[in-house]
Protein backbone atom coordinates (compact mmCIF):
# COMPACT_ATOMS: atom_id res chain seq x y z
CA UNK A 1 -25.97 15.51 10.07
CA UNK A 2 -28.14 17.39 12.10
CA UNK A 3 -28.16 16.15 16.21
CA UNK A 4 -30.87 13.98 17.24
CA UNK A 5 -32.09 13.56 20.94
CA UNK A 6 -31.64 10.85 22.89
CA UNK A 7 -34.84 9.12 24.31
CA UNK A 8 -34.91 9.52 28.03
CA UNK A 9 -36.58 6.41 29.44
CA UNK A 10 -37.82 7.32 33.00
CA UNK A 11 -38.60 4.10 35.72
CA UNK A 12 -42.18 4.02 36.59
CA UNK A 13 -42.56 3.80 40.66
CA UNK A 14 -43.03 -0.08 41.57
CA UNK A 15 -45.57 -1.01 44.61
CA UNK A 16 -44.52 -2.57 47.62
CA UNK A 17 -45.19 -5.98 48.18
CA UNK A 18 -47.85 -5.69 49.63
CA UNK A 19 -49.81 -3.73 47.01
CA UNK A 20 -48.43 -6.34 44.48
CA UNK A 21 -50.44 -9.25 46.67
CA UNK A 22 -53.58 -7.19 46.53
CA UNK A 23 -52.96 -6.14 42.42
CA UNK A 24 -52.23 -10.24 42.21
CA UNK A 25 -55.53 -11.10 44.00
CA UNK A 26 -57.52 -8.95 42.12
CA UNK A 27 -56.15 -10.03 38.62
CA UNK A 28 -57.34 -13.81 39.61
CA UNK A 29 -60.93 -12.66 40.04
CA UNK A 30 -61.47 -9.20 38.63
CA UNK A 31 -58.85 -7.98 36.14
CA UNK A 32 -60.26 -8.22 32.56
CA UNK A 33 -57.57 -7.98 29.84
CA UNK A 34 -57.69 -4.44 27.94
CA UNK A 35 -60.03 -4.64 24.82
CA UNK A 36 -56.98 -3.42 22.76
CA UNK A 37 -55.08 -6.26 23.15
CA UNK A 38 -57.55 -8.97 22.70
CA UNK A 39 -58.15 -9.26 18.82
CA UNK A 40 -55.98 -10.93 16.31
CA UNK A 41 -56.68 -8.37 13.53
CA UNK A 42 -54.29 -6.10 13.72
CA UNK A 43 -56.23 -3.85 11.35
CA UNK A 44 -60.04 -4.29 13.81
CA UNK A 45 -57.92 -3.30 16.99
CA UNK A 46 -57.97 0.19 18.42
CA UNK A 47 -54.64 2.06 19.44
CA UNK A 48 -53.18 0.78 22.61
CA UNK A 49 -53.19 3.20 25.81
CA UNK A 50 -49.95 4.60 26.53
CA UNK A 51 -48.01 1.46 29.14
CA UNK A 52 -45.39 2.11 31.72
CA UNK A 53 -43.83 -1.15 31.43
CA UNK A 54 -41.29 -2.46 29.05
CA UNK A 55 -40.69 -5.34 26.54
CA UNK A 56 -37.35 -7.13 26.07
CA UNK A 57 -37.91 -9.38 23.58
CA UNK A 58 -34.56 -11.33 21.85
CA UNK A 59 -34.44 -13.02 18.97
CA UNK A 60 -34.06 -16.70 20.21
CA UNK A 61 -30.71 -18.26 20.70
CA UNK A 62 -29.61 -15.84 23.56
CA UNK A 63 -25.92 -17.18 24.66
CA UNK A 64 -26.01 -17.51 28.20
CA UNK A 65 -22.69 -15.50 28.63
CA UNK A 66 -24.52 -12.43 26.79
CA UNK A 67 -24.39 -10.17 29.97
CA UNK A 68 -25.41 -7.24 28.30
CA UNK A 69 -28.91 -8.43 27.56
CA UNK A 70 -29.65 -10.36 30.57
CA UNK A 71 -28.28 -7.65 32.98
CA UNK A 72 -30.43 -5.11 31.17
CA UNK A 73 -33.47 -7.36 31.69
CA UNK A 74 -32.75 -7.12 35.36
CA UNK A 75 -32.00 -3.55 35.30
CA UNK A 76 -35.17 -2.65 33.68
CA UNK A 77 -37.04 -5.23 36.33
CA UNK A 78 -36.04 -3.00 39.44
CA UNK A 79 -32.10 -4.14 39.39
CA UNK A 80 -30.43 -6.31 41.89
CA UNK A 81 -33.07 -8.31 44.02
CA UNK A 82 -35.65 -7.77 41.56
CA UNK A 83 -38.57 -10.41 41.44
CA UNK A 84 -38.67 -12.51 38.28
CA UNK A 85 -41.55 -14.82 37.02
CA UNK A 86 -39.88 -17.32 34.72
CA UNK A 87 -42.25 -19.52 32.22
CA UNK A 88 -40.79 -21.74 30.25
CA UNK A 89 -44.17 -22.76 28.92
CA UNK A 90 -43.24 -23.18 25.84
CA UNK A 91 -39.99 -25.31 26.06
CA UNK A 92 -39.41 -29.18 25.33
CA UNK A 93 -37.96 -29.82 28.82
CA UNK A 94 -39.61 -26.90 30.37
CA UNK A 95 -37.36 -27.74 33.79
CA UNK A 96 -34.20 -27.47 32.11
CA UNK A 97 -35.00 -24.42 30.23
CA UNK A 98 -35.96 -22.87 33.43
CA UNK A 99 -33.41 -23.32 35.22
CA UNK A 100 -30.37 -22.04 32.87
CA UNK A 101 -32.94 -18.91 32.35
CA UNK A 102 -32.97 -18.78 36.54
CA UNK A 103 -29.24 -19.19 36.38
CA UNK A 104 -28.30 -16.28 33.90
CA UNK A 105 -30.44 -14.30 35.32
CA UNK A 106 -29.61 -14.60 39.48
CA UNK A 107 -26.19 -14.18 37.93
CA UNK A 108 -27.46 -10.69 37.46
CA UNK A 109 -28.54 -10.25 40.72
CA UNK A 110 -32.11 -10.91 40.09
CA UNK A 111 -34.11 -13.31 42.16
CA UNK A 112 -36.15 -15.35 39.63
CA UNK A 113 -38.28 -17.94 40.22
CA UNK A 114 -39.97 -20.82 37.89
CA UNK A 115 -43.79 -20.79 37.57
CA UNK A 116 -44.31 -24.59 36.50
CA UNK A 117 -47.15 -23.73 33.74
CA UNK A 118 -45.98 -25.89 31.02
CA UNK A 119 -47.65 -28.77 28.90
CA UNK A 120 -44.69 -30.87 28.95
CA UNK A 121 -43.99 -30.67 32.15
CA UNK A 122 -43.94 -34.63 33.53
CA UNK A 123 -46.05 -35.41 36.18
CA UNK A 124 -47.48 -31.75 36.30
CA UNK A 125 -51.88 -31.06 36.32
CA UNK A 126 -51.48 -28.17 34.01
CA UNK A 127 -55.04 -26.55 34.49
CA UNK A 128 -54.63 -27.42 38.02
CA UNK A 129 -51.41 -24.92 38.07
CA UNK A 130 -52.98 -22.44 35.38
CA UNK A 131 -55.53 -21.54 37.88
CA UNK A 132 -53.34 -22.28 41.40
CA UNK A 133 -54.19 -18.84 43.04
CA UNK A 134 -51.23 -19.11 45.10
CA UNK A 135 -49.13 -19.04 41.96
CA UNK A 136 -51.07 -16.07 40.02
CA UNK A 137 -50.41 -14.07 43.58
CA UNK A 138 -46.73 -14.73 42.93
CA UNK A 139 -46.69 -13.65 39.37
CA UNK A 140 -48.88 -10.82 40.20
CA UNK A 141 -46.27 -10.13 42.92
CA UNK A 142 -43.78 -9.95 40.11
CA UNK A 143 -41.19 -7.15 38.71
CA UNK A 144 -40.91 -8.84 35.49
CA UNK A 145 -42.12 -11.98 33.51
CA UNK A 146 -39.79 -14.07 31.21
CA UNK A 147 -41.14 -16.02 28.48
CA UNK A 148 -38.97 -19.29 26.91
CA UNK A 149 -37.99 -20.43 23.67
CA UNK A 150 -39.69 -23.53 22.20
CA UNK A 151 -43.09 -23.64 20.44
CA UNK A 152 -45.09 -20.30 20.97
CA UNK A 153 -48.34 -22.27 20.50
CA UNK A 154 -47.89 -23.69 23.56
CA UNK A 155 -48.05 -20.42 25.15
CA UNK A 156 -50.84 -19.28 23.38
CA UNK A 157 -53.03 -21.91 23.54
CA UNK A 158 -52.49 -22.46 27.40
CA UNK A 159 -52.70 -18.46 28.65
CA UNK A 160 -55.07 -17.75 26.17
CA UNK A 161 -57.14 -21.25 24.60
CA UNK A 162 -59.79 -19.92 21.86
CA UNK A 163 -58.80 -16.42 22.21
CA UNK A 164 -60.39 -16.74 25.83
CA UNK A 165 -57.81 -14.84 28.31
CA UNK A 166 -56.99 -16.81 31.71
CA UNK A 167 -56.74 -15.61 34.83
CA UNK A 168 -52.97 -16.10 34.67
CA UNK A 169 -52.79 -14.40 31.63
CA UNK A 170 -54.35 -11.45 33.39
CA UNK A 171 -52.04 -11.33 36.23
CA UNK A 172 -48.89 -11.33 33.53
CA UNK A 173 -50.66 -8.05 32.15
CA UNK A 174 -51.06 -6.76 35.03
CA UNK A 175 -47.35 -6.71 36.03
CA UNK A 176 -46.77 -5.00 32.29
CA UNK A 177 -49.26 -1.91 32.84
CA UNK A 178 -47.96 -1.16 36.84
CA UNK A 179 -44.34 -0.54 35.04
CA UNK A 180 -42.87 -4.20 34.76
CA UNK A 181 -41.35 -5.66 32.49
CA UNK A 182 -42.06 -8.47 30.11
CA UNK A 183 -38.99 -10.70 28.30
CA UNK A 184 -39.43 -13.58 25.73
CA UNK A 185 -36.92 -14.96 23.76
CA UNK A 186 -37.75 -16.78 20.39
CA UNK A 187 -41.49 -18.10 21.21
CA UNK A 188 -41.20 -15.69 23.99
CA UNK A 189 -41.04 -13.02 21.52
CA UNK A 190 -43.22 -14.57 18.53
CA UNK A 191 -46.26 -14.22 21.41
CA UNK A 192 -45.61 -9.95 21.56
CA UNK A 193 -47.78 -9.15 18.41
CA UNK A 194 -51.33 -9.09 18.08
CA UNK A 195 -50.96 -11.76 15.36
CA UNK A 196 -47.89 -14.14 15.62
CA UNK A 197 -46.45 -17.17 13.32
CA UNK A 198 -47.76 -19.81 15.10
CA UNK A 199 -45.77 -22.62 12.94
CA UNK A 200 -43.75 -21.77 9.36
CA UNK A 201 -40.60 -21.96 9.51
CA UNK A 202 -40.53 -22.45 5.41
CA UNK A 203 -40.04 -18.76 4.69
CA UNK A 204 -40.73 -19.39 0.40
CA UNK A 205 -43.98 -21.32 1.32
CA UNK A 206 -45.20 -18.43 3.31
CA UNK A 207 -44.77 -16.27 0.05
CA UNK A 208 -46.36 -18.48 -1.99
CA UNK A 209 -49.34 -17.67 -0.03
CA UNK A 210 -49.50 -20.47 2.69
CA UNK A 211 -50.73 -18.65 5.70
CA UNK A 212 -53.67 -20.48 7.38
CA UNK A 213 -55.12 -19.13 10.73
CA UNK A 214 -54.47 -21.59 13.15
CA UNK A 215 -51.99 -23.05 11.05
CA UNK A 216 -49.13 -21.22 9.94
CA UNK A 217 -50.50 -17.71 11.89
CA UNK A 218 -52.45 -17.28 14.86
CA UNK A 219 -53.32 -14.83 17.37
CA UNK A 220 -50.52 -13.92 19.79
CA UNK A 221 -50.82 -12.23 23.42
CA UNK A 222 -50.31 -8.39 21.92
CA UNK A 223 -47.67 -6.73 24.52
CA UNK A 224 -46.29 -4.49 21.41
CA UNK A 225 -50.09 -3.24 20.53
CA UNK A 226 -51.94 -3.63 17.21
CA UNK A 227 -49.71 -1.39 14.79
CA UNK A 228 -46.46 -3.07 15.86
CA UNK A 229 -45.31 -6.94 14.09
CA UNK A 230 -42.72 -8.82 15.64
CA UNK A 231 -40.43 -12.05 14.25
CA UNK A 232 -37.85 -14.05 15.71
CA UNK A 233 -34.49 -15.68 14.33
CA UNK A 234 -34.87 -13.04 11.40
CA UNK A 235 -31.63 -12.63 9.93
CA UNK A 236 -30.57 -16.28 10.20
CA UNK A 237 -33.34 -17.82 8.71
CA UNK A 238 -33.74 -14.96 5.98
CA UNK A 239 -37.64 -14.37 7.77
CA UNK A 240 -38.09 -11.09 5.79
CA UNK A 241 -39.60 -13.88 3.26
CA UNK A 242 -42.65 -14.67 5.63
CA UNK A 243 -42.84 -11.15 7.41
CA UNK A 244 -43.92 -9.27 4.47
CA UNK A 245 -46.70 -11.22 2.92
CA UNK A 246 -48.54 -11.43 6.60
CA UNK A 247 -48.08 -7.70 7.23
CA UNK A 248 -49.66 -7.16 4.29
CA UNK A 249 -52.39 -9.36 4.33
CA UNK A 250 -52.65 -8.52 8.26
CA UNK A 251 -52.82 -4.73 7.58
CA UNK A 252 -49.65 -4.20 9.52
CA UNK A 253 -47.68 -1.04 8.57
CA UNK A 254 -44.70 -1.49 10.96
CA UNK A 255 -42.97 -4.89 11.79
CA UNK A 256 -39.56 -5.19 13.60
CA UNK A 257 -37.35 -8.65 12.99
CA UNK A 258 -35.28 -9.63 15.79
CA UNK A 259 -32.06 -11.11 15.14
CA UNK A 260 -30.54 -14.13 17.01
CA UNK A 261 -28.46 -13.75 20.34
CA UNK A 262 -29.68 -9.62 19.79
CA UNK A 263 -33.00 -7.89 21.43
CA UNK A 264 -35.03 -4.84 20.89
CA UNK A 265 -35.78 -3.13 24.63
CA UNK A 266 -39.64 -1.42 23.68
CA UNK A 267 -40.55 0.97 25.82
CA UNK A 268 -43.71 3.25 24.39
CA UNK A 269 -42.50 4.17 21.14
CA UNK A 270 -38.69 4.21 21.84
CA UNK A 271 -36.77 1.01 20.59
CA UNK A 272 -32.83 0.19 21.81
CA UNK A 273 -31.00 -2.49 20.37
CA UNK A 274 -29.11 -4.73 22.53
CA UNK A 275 -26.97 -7.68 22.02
CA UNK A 276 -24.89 -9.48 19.64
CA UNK A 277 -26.59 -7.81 16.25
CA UNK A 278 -29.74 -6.11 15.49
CA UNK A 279 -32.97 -5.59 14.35
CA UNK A 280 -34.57 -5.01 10.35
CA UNK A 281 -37.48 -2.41 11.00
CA UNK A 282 -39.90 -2.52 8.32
CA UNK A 283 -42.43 0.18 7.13
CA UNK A 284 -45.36 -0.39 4.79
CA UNK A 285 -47.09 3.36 5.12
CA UNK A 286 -46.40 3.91 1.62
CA UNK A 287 -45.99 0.57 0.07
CA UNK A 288 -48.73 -1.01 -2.48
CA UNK A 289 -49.43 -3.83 -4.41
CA UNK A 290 -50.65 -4.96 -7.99
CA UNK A 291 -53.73 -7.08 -6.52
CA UNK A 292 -54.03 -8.56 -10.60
CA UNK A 293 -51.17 -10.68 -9.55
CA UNK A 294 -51.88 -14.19 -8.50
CA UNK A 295 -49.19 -13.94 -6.38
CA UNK A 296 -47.57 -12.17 -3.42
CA UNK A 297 -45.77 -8.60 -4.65
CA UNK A 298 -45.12 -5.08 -3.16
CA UNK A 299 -43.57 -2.20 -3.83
CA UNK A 300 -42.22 0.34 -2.13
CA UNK A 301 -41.57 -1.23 1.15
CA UNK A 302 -39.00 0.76 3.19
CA UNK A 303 -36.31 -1.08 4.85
CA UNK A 304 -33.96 0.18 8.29
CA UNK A 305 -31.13 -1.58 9.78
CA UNK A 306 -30.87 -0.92 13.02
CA UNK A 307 -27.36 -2.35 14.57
CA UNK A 308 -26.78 -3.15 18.39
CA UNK A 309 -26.71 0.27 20.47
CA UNK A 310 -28.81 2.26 18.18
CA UNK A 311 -32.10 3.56 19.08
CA UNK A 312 -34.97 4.55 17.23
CA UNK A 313 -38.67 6.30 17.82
CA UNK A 314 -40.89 4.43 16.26
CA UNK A 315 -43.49 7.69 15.98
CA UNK A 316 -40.94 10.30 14.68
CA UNK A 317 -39.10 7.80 12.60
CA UNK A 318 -35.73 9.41 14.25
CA UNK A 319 -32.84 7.01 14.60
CA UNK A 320 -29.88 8.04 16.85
CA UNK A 321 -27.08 5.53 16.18
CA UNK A 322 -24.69 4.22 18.42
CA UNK A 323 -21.45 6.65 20.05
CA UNK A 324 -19.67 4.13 17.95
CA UNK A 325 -21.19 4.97 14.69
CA UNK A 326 -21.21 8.04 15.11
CA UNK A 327 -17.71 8.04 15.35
CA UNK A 328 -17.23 6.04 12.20
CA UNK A 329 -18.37 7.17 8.70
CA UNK A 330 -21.40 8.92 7.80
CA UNK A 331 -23.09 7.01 4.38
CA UNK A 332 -24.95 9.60 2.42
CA UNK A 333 -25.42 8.33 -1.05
CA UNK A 334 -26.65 11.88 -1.84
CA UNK A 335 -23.80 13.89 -0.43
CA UNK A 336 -21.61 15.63 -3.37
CA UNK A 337 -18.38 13.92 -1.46
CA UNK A 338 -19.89 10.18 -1.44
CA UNK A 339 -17.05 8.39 -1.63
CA UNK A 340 -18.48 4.44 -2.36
CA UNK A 341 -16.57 1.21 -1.09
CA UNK A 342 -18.28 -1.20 -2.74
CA UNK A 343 -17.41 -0.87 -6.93
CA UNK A 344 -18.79 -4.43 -7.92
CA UNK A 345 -23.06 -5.06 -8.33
CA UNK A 346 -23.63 -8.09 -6.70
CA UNK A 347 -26.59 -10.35 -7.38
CA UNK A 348 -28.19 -12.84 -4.91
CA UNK A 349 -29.05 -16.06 -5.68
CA UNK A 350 -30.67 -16.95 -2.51
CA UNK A 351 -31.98 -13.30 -0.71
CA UNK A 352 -33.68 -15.35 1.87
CA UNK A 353 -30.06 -16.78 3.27
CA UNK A 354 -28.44 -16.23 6.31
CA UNK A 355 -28.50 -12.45 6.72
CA UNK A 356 -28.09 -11.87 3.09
CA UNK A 357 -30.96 -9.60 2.86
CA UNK A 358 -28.99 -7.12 5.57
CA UNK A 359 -26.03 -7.66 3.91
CA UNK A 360 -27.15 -7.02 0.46
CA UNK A 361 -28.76 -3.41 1.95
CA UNK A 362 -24.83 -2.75 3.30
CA UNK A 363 -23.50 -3.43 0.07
CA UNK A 364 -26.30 -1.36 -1.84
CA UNK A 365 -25.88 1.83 0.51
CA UNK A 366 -22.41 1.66 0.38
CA UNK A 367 -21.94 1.42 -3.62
CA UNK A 368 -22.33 3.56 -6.74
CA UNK A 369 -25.01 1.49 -7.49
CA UNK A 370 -28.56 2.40 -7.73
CA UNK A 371 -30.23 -1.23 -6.88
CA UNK A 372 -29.42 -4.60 -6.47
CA UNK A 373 -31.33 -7.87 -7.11
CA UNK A 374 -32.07 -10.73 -5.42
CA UNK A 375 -34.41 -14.13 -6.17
CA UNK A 376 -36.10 -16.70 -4.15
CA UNK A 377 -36.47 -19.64 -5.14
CA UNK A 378 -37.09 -23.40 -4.45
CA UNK A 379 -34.18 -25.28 -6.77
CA UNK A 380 -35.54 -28.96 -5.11
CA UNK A 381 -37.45 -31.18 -7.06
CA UNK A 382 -40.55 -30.53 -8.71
CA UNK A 383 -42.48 -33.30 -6.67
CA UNK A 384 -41.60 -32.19 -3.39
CA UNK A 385 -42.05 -28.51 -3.71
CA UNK A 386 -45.52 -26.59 -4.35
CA UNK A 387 -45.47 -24.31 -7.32
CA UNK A 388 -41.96 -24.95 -8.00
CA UNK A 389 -41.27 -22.85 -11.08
CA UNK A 390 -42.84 -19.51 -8.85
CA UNK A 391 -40.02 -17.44 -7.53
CA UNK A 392 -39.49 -14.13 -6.30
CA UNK A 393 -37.38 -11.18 -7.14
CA UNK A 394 -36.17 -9.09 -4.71
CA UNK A 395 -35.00 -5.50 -5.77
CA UNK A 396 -33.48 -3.39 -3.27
CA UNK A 397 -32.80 0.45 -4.14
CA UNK A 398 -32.32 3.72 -3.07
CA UNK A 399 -34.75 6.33 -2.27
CA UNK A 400 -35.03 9.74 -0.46
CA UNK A 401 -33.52 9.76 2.90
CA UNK A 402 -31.35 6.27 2.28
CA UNK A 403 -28.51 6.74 4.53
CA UNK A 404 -26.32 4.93 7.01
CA UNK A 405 -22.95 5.10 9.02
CA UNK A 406 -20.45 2.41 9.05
CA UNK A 407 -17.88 1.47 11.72
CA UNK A 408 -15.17 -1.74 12.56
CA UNK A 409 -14.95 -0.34 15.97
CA UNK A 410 -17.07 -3.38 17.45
CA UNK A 411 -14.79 -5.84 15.42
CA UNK A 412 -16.66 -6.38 11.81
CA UNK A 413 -17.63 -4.39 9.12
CA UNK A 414 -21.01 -2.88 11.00
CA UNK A 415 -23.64 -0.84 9.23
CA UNK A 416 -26.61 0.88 10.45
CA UNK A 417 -29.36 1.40 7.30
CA UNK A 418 -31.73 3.81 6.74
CA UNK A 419 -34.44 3.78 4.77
CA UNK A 420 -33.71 2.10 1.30
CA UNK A 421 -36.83 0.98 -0.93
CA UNK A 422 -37.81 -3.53 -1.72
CA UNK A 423 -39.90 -4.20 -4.27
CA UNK A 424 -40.65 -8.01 -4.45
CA UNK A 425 -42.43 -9.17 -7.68
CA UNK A 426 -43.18 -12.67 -8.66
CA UNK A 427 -41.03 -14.42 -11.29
CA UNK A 428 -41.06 -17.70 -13.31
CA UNK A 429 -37.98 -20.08 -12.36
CA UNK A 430 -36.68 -21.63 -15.80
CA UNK A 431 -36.31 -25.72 -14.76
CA UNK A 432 -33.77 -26.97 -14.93
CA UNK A 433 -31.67 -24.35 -13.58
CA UNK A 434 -28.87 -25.28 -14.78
CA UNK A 435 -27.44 -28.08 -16.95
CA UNK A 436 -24.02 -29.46 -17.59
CA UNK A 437 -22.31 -28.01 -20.79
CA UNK A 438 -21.96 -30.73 -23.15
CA UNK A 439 -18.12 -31.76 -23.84
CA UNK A 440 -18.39 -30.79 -27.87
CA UNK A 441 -19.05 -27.33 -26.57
CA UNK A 442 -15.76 -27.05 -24.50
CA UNK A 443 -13.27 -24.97 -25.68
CA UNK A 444 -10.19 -26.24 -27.20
């Protein structure tokens, strides 16, 4: 395996405080919102100008005793002391949210403060605080921003209602592009992308084809840039079902899905993975479609597991994995001494489970095998379920460059995946399923 260099992330210079007023003051008035970042196509927006901030942005159900990810957030914020914005805009009980987000993240040594911006905060004028100048000062004052979980239409439509950027909104950006940093976990990280999920969280209905602006998608606030798609709770809620139709359809060529308790640190081009799990990177540069299909299908998609410590470039395509799998075992599938663990093809009757999809690309790169299949499928009743007899195959294989290391030195059986191929093709579901076998036809 030939070496690969480490990313060296450098710390932009922060202004004082007094600077930060003045950059605050301005935002309120004069700031206006890079053009870049504004449209929800990802395909109509022009490449993003290099930023000297960074994004933290977690998968949703952080654990409040996950140190690693909330000290990093205040490391990359200016460390001890450093100045947090927290919105919890987005939350059901937006006080409570804030405060165990204050909590974890003072335990870190920040000093972070709640911004009360939220629709369902009681008793609160919410365009009244939206446009406080006092509090876009203090968030223009900021080291960092933190974005809630909840419902990330919340956020949207109150920073940014119709597409029309506020004055708050403007003084968040303006902490990102002076070198801050900007954290969201769940909603919080749905809002990153040009174009976010604004409300599907039926993964099979999304590949059948349901994606309505303003309904299931919508235009998010676009910290990663145009080229870059990000989901939430991927692994858990088997979300690879719902990324890939709207990357297609949205002209998106690179998507990254953030697993729970887990986050991706973005900074430029360069992409650590922190936490609990990891990330599935996506790449559809060389993936196509039969558009005589009245359904969703692609082939050629390519497919990366990136596990907690590795790091990739998301311009080279180089991946340096973790010191700990690089002292565990290389996977080469190509290597004349590939020595396979796996000696059983496995098929999955539900690919869109919990984390089967990574799973099944573990098994696959670790096996004799050349693919392995996979089906979605709806097996409720007829009546309740559009299209019920459309499924979906999934067929995972091996292609140039499909490699991986393994290693139980972080207590499981831990793979990082490189590069295998998913075609997904539409298939007819037989109903019913299944049927009980008849008692003449048991065996004696």
């Amino acid at each position: 395996m030939s070496d690969l260099v480490r990313s060296i992330h450098r710390r932009a210079a922060r202004p004082g405080r007094r600077a930060a007023l003045a950059l605050a003051l301005l935002a309120s008035s004069l700031w206006v919102l890079p053009a870049w970042a504004a449209p929800a196509n990802a395909a109509d927006t022009p490449a993003r100008p290099a930023a000297t901030g960074a994004l933290v942005i977690i998968g949703g159900a952080l654990k409040f005793d996950n140190a690693e990810v909330w000290k990093r957030i205040v490391d990359e914020a200016g460390g001890p002391g450093a100045r947090i914005a927290v919105f919890a805009t987005a939350a059901a009980n937006p006080e409570r949210s804030a405060g165990q987000i204050i909590e974890a993240l003072n335990a870190q040594g920040a000093r972070a403060e709640h911004i009360p911006v939220a629709p369902r905060l009681a008793g609160s004028d919410l365009q009244a605080r939206l446009n406080d100048p006092a509090l876009i000062a203090k968030v223009g004052a900021a080291q960092a921003v933190f974005f809630s979980g909840g419902a990330q239409e919340l956020i949207v439509d109150t920073f940014q209602p119709g597409g029309q950027v506020t004055p708050m909104l403007q003084a968040i950006w303006s902490v990102y592009q002076r070198g801050g940093l900007i954290a969201g976990t769940s909603a919080g990280a749905a809002i990153m992308s040009t174009t976010m999920f604004r409300d599907a969280q039926d993964a099979l209905h999304v590949l059948k084809g349901q994606m309505r602006r303003g309904k299931e998608v919508d235009r998010g606030l676009g910290f990663v840039g145009p080229k870059l798609f990000i989901d939430q709770h991927f692994l858990k809620r088997g979300r690879i079902g719902r990324l890939l139709p709207l990357m297609q359809a949205e002209g998106y060529q690179l998507g990254l899905g953030v697993e729970e308790n887990s986050a991706a640190l973005l900074r430029g081009d360069d992409v650590e993975v922190l936490g609990a799990k990891g990330v599935l990177l996506v790449d559809l540069s060389q993936a196509s479609q039969d558009k005589t299909l009245a359904a969703f299908n692609i082939r050629n998609a390519q497919l990366s597991f990136l596990d907690r410590g590795d790091r990739h470039n998301l311009k080279t395509g180089q991946t340096t994995p973790s010191a700990k799998k690089l002292a565990g075992h290389v996977i080469d599938p190509a290597a004349k001494d590939f020595k396979p663990f796996f000696t059983k093809q496995p098929f999955y009757l539900d690919i869109l489970g919990d984390s089967t999809i990574v799973n099944a690309m573990g098994q696959l790169l670790d096996s004799p095998f050349p693919e392995v299949l996979g089906v979605a499928f709806d097996g409720r009743s007829a009546s309740t379920e559009p299209q019920p007899d459309l499924g979906f195959e999934f067929r995972l294989y091996k292609g140039e460059g499909s490699r991986g290391w393994f290693s139980a030195a972080m207590g499981g059986e831990d793979y990082t995946v490189l590069r295998l191929r998913l075609d997904v093709q539409p298939v007819i579901i037989s109903r019913p399923f299944y049927k009980p076998l008849a008692a003449a036809g048991l065996p004696r």
